[in-house]
PDB file of N, CA and C in Angstrom:
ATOM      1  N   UNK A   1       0.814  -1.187   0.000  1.00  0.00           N
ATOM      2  CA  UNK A   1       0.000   0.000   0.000  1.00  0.00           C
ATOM      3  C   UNK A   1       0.862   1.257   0.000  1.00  0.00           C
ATOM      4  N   UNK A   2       2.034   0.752   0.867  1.00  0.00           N
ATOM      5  CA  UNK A   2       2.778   2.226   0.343  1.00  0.00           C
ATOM      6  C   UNK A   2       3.429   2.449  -0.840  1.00  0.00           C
ATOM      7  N   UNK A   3       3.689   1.397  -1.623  1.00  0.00           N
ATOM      8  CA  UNK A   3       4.321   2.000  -2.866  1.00  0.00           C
ATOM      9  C   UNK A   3       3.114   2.849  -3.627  1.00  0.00           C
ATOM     10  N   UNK A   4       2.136   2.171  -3.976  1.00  0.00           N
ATOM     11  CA  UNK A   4       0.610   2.380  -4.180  1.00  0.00           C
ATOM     12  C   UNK A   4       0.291   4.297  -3.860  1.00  0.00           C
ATOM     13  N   UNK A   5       0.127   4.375  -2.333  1.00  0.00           N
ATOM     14  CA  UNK A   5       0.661   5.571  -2.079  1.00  0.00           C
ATOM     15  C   UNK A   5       0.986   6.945  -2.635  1.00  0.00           C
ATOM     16  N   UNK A   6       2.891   5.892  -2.636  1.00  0.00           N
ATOM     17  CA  UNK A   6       3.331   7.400  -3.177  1.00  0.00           C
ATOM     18  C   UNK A   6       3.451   7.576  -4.570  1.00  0.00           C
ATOM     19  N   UNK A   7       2.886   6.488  -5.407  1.00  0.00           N
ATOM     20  CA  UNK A   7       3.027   6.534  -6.766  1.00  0.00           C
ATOM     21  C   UNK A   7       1.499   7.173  -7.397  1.00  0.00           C
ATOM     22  N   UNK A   8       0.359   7.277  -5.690  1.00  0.00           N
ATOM     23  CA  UNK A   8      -0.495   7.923  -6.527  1.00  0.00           C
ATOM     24  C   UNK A   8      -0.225   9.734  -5.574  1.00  0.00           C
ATOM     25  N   UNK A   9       1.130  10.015  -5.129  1.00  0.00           N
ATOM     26  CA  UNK A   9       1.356  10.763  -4.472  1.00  0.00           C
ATOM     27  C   UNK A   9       2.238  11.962  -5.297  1.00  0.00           C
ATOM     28  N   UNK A  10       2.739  11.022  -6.514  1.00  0.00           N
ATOM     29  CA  UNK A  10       3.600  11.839  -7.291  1.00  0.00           C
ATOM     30  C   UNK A  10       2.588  11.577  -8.949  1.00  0.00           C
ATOM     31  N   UNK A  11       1.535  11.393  -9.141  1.00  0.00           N
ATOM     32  CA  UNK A  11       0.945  11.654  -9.785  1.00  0.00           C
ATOM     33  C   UNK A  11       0.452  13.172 -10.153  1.00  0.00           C
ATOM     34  N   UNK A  12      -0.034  13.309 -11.933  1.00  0.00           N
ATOM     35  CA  UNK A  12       0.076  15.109 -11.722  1.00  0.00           C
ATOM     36  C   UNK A  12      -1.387  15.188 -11.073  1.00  0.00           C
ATOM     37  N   UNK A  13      -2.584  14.049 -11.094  1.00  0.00           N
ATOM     38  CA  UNK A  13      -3.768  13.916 -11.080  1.00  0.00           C
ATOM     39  C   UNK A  13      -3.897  13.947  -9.280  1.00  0.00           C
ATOM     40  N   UNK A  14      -5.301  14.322  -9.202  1.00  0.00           N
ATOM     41  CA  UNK A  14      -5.276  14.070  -7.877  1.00  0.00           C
ATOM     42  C   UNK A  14      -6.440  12.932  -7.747  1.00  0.00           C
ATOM     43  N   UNK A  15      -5.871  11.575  -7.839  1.00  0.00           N
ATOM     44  CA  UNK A  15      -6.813  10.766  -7.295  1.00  0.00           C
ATOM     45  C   UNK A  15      -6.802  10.244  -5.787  1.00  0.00           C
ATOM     46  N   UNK A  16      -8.022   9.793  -5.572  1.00  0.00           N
ATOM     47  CA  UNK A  16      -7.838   9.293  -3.870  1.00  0.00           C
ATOM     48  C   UNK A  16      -7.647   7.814  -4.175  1.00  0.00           C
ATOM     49  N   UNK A  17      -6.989   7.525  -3.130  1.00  0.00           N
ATOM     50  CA  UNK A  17      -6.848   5.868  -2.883  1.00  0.00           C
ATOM     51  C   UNK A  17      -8.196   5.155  -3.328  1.00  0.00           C
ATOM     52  N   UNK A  18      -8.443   3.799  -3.880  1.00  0.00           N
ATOM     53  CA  UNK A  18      -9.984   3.103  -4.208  1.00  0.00           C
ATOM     54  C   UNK A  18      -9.052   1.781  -4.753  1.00  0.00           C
ATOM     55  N   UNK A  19     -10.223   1.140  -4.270  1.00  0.00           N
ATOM     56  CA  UNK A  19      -9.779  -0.827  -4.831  1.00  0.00           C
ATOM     57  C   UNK A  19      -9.546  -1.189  -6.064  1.00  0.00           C
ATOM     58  N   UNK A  20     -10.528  -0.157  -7.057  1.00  0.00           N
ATOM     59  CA  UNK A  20     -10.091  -0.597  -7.986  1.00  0.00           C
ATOM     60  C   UNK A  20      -9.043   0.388  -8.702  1.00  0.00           C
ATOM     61  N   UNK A  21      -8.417   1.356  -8.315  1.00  0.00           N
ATOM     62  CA  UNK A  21      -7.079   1.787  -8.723  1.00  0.00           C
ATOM     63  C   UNK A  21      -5.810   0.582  -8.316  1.00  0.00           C
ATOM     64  N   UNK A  22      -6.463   0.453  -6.942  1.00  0.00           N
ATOM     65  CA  UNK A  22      -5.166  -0.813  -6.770  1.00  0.00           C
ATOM     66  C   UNK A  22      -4.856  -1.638  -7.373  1.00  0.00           C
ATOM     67  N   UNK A  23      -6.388  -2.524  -7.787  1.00  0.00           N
ATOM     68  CA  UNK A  23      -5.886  -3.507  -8.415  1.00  0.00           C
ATOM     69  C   UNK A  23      -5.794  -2.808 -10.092  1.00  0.00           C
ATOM     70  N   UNK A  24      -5.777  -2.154 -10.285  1.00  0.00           N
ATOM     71  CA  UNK A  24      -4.661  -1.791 -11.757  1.00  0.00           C
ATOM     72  C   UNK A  24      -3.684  -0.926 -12.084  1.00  0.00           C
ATOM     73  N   UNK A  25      -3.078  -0.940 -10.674  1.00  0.00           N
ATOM     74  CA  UNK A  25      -1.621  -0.324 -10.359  1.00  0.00           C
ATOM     75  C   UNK A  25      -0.881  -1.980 -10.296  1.00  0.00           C
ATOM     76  N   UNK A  26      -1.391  -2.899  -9.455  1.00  0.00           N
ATOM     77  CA  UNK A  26      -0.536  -4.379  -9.522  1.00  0.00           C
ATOM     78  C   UNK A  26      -1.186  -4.956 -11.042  1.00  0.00           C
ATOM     79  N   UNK A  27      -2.159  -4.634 -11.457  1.00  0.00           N
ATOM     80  CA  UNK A  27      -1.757  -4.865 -12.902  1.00  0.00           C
ATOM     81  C   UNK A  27      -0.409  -4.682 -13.573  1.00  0.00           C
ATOM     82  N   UNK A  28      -0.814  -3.593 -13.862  1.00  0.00           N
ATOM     83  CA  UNK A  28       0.424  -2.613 -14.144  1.00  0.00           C
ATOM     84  C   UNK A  28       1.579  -3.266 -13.774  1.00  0.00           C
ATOM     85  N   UNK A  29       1.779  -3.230 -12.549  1.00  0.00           N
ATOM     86  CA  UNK A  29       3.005  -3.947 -12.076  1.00  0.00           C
ATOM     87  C   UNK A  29       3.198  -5.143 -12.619  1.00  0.00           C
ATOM     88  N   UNK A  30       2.405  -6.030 -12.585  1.00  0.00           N
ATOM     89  CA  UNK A  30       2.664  -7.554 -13.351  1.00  0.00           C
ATOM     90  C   UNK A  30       2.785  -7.529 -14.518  1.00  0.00           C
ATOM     91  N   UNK A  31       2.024  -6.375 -15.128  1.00  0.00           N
ATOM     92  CA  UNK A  31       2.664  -6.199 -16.787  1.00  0.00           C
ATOM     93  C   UNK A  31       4.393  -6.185 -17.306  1.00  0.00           C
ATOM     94  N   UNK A  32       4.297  -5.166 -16.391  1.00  0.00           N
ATOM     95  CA  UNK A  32       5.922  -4.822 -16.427  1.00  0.00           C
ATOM     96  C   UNK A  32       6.470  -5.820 -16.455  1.00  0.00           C
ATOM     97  N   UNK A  33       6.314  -6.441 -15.208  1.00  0.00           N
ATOM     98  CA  UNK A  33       7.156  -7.553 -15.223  1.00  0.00           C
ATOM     99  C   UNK A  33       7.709  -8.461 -16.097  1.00  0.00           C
ATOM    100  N   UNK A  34       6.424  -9.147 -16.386  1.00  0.00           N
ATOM    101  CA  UNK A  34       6.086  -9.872 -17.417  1.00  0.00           C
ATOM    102  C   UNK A  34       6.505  -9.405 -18.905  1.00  0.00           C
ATOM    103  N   UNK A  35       6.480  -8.816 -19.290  1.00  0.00           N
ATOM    104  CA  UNK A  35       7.497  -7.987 -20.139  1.00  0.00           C
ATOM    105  C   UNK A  35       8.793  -8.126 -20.397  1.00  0.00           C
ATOM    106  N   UNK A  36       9.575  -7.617 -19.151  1.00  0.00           N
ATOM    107  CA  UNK A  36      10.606  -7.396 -18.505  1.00  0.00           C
ATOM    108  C   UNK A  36      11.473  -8.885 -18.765  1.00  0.00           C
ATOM    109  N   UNK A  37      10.833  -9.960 -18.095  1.00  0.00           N
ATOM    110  CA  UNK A  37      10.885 -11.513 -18.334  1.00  0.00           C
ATOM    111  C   UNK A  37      10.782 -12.299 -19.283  1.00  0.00           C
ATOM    112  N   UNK A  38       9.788 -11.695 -20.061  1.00  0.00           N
ATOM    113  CA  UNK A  38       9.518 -12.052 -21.854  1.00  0.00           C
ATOM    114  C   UNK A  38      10.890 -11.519 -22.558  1.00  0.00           C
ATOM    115  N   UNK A  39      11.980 -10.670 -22.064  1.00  0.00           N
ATOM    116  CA  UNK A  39      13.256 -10.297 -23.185  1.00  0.00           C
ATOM    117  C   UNK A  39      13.452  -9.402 -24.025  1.00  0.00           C
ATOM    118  N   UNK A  40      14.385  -8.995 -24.666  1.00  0.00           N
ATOM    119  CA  UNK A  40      14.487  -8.216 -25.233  1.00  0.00           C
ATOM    120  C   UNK A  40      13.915  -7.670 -26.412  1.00  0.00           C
ATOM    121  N   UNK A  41      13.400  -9.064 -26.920  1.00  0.00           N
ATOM    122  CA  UNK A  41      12.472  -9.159 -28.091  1.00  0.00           C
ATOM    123  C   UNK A  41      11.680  -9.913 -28.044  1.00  0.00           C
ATOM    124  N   UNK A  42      10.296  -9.555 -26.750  1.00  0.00           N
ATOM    125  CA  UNK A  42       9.138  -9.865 -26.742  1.00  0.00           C
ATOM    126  C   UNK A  42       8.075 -10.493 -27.716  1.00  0.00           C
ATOM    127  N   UNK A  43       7.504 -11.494 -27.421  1.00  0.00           N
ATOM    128  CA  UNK A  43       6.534 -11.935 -28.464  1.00  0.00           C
ATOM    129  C   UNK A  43       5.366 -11.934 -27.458  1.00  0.00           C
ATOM    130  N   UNK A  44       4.483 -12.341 -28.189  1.00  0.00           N
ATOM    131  CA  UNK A  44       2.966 -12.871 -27.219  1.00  0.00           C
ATOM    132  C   UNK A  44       3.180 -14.299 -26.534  1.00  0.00           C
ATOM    133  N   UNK A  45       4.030 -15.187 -27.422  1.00  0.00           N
ATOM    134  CA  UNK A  45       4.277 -16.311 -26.505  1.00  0.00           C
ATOM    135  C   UNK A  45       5.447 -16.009 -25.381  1.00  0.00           C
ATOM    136  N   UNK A  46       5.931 -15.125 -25.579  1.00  0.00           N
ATOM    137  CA  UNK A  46       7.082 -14.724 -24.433  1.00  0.00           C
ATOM    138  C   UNK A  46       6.707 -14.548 -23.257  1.00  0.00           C
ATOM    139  N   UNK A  47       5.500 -13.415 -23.247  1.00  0.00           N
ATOM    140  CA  UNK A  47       4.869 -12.584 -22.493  1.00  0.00           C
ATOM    141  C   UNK A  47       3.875 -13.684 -21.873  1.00  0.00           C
ATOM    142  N   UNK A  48       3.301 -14.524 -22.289  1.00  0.00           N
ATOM    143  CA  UNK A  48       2.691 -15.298 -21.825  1.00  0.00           C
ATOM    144  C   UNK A  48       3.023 -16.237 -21.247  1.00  0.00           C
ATOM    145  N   UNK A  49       4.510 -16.643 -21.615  1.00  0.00           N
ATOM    146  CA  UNK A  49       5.516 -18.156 -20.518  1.00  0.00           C
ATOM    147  C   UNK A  49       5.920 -17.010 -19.383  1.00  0.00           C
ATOM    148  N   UNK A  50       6.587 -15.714 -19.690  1.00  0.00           N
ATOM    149  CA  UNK A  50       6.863 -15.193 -18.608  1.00  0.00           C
ATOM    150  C   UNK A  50       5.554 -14.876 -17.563  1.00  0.00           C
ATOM    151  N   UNK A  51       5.088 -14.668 -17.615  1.00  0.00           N
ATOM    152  CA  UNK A  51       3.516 -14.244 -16.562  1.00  0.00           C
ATOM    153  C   UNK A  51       3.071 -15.691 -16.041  1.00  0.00           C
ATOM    154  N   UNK A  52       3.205 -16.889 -16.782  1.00  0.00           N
ATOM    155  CA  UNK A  52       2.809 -18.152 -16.372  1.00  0.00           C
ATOM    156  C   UNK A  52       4.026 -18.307 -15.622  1.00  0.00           C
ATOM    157  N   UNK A  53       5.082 -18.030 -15.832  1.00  0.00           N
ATOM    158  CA  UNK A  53       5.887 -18.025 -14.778  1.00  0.00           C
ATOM    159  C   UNK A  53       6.357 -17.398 -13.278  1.00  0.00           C
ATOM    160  N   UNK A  54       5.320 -16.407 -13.384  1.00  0.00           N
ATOM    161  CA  UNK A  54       5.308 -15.340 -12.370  1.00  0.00           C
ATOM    162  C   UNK A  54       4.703 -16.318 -10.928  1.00  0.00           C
ATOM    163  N   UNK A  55       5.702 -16.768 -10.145  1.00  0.00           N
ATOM    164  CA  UNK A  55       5.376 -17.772  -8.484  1.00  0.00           C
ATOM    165  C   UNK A  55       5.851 -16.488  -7.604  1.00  0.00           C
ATOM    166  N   UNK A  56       4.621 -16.702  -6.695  1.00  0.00           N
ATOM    167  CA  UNK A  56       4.485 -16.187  -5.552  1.00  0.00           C
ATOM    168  C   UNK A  56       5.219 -14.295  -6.028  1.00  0.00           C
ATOM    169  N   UNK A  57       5.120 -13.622  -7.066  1.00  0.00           N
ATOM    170  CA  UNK A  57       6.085 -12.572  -7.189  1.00  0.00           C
ATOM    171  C   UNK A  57       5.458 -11.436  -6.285  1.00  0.00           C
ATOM    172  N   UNK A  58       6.424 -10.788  -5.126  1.00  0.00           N
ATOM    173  CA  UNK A  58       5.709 -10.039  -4.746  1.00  0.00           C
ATOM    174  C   UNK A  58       5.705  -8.325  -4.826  1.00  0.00           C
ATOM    175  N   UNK A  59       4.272  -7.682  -4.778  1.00  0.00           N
ATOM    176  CA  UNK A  59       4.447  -6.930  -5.458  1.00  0.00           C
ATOM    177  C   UNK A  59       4.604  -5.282  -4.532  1.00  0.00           C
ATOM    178  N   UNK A  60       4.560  -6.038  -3.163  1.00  0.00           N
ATOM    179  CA  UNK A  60       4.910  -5.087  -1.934  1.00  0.00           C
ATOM    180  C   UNK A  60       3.673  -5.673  -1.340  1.00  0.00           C
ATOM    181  N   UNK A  61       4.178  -6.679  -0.425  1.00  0.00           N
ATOM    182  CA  UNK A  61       3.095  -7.356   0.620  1.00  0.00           C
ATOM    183  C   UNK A  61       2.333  -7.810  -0.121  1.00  0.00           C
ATOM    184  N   UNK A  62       2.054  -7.895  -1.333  1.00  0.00           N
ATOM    185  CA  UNK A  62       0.771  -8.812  -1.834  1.00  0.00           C
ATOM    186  C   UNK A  62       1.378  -9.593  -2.851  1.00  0.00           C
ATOM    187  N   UNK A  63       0.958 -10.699  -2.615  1.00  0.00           N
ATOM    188  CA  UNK A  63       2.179 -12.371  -3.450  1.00  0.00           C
ATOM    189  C   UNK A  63       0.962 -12.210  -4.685  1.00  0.00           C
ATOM    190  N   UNK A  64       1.764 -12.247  -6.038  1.00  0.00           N
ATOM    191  CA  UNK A  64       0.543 -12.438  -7.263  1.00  0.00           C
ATOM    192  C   UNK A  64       1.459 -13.974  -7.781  1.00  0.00           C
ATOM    193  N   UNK A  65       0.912 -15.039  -8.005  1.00  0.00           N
ATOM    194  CA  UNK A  65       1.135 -16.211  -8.486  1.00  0.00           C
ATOM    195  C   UNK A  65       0.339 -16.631  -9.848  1.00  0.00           C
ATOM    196  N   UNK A  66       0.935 -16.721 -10.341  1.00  0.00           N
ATOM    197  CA  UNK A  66       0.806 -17.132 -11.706  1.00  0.00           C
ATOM    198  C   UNK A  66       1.240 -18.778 -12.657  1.00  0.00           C
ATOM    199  N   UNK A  67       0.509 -19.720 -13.145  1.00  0.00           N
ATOM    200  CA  UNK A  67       0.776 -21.074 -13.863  1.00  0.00           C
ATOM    201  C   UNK A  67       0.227 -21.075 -15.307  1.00  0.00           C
ATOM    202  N   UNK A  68       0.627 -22.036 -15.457  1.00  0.00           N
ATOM    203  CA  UNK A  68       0.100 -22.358 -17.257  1.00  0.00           C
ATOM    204  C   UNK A  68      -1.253 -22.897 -16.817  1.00  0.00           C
ATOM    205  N   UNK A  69      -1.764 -23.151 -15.854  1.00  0.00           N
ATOM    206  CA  UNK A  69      -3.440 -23.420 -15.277  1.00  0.00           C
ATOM    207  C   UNK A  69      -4.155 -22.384 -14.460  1.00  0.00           C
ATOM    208  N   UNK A  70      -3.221 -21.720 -13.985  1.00  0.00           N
ATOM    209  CA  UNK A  70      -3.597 -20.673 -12.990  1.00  0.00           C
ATOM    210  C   UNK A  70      -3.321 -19.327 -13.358  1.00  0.00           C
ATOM    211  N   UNK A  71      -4.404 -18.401 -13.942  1.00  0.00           N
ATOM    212  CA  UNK A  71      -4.103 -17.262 -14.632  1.00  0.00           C
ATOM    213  C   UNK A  71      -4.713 -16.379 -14.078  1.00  0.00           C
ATOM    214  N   UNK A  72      -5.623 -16.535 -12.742  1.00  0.00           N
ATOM    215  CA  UNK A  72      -6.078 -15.564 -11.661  1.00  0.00           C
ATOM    216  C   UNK A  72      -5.390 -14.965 -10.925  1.00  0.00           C
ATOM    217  N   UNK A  73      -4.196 -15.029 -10.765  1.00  0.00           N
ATOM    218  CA  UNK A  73      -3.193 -14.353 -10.006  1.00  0.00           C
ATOM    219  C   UNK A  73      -3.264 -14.406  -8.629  1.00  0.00           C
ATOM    220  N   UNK A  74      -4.157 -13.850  -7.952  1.00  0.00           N
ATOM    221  CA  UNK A  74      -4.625 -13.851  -6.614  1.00  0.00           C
ATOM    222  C   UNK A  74      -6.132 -14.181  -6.324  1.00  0.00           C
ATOM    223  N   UNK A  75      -6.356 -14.582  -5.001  1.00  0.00           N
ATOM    224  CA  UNK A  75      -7.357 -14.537  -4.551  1.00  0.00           C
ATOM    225  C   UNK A  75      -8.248 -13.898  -3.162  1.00  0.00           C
TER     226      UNK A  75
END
């Protein structure tokens, strides 16, 4: 929650904290990632072994887990 915070703290917008900003700020975050993990030269199958690969990754106190069966992330 605090990265969350101050990233909506240094925003030019003034939004207030809400559930569903959160959960598409750890979107966001798992995008990146997933990205990040997919290489230098990303494909859709890249992006998709990397995110199926995403165990227990955490994203500041909240674990998002990710499988080639399990594509809910959290619960």
């Amino acid at each position: 929650m605090k990265r969350y915070r101050d990233a909506l703290g240094q925003s030019n917008t003034k939004f207030e904290p809400h559930h569903s900003s959160l959960e598409g700020w750890i979107a966001a975050i798992v995008l990146v990632e997933g990205i990040r993990r997919a290489g230098k030269e990303p494909t859709r199958e890249k992006l998709i072994a990397a995110l199926e690969g995403l165990r227990n990754f955490d994203v500041g106190d909240f674990l998002v887990d990710f499988s080639a069966d399990k594509h809910t992330g959290s619960t």
